[in-house]
C-alpha atoms as a PDB file:
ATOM      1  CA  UNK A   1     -14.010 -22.691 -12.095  1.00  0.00           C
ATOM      2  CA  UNK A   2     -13.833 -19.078 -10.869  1.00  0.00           C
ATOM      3  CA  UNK A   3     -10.779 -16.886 -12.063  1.00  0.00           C
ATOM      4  CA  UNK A   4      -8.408 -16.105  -8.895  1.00  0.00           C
ATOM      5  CA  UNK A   5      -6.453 -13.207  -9.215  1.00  0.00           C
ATOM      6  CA  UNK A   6      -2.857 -13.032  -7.660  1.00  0.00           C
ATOM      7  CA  UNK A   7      -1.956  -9.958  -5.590  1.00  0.00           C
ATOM      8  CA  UNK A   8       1.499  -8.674  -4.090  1.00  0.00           C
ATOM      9  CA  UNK A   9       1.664  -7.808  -0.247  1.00  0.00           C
ATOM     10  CA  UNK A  10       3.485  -4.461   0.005  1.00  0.00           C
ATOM     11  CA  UNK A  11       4.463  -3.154   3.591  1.00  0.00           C
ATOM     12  CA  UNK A  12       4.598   0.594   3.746  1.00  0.00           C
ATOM     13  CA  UNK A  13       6.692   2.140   6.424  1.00  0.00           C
ATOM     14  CA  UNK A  14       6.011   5.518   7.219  1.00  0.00           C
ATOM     15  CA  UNK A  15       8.776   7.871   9.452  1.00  0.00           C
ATOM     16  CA  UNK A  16       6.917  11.239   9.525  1.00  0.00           C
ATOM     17  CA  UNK A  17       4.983  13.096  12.448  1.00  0.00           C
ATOM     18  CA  UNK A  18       2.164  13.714  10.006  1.00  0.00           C
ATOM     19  CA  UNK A  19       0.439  10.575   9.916  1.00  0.00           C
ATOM     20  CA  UNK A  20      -2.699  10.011   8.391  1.00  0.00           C
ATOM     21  CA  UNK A  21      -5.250   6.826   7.993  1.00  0.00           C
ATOM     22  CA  UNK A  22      -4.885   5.495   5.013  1.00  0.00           C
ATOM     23  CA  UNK A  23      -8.971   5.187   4.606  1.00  0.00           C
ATOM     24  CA  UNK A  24      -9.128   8.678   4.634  1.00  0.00           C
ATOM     25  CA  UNK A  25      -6.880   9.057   1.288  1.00  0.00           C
ATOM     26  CA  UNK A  26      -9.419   9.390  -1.661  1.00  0.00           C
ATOM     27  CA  UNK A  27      -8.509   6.552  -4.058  1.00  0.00           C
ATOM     28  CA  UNK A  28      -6.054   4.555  -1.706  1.00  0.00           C
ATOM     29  CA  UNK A  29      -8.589   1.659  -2.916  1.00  0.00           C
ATOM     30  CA  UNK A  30      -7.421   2.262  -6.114  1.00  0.00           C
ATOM     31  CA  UNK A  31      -4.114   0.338  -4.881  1.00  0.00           C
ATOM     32  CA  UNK A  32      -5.513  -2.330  -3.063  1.00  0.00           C
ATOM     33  CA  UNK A  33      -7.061  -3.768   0.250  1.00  0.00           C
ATOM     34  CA  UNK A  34      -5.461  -1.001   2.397  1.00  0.00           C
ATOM     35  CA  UNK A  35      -5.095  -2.226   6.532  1.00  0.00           C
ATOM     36  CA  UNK A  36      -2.825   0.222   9.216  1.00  0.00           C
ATOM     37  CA  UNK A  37      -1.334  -0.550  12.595  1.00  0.00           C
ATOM     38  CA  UNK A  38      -2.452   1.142  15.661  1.00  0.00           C
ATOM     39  CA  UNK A  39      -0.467   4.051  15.225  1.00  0.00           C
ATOM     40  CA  UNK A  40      -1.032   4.583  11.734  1.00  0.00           C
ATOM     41  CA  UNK A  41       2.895   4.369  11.172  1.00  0.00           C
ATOM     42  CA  UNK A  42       3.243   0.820   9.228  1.00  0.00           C
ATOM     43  CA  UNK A  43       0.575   0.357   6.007  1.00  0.00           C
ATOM     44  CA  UNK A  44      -0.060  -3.371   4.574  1.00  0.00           C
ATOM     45  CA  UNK A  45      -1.282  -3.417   0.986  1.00  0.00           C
ATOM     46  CA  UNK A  46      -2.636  -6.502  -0.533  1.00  0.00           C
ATOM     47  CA  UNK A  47      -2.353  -4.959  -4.316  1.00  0.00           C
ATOM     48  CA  UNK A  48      -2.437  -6.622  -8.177  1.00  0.00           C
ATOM     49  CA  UNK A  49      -0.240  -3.254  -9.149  1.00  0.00           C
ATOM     50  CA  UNK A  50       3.337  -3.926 -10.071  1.00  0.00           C
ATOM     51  CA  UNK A  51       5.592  -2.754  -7.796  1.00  0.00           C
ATOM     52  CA  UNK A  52       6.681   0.822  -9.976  1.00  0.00           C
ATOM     53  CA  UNK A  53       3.282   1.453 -10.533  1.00  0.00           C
ATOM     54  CA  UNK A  54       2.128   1.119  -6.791  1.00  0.00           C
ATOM     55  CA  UNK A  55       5.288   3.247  -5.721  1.00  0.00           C
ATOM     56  CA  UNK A  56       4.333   5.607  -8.024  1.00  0.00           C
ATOM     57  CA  UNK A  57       0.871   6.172  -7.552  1.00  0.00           C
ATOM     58  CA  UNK A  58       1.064   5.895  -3.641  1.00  0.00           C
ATOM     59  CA  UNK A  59       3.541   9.129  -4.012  1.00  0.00           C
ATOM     60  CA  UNK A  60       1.307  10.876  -5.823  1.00  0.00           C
ATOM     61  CA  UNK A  61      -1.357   9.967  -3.274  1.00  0.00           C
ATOM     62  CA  UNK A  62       0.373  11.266  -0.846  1.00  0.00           C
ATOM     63  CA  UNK A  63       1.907  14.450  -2.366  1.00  0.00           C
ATOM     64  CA  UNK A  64      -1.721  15.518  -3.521  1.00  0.00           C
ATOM     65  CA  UNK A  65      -3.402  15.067   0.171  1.00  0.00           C
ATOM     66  CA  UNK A  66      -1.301  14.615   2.972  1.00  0.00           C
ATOM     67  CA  UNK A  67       1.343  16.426   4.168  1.00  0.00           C
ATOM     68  CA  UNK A  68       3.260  13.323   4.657  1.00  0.00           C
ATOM     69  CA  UNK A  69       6.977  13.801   2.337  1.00  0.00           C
ATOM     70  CA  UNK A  70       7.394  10.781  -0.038  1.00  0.00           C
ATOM     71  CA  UNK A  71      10.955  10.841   0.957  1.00  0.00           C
ATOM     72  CA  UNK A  72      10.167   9.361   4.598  1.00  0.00           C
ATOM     73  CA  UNK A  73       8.041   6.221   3.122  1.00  0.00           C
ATOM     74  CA  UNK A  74       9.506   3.438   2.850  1.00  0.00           C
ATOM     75  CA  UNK A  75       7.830   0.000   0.929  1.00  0.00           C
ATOM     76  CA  UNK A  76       9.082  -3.231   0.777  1.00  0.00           C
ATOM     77  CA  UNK A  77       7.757  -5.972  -1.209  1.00  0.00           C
ATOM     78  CA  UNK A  78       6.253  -8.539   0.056  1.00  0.00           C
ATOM     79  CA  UNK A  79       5.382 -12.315  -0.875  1.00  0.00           C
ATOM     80  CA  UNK A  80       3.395 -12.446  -3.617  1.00  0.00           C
ATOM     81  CA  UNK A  81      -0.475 -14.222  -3.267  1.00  0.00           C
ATOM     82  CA  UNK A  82      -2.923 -15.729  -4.803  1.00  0.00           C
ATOM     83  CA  UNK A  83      -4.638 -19.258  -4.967  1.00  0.00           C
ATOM     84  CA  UNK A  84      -1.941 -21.281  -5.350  1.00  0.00           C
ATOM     85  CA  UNK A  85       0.311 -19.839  -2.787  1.00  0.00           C
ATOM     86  CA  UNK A  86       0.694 -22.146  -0.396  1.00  0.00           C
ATOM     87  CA  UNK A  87       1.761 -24.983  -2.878  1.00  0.00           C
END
């Protein structure tokens, strides 16, 4: 039987004019399995970090290459995942 790992869906909101995709971040992977709307506005990450430690290093992602301000991100928590999620 093949260990499953269990992930936490964060949704980060983001209410700046400087937008940026979040594939073009150097080590966004680092955080998880990184998708963006149309508009590149509204980030879902499907991440095993705990929920400090994503905040955390997703600021410092951003401080060190975008010019998108911390203060105008917003993440919420999501539903946790993993194999036996929809028990």
């Amino acid at each position: 039987m093949a260990f499953q790992l269990w992930y936490t869906n964060y949704f980060v909101d983001i209410d700046s004019d400087k937008t940026v995709d979040p594939k073009n971040i150097e080590g966004i992977s680092e955080l998880g399995e990184v998708s963006a709307n149309g508009n590149l506005t509204a980030w879902h990450v499907k991440s095993q970090l705990h929920e400090d430690d994503f905040k955390r290093h997703l600021n410092q992602l951003l401080t060190d290459q975008t010019e998108i301000n911390p203060d105008d991100v917003t993440v919420t928590k999501g539903i946790n995942g993993g194999p036996l999620s929809m028990l």
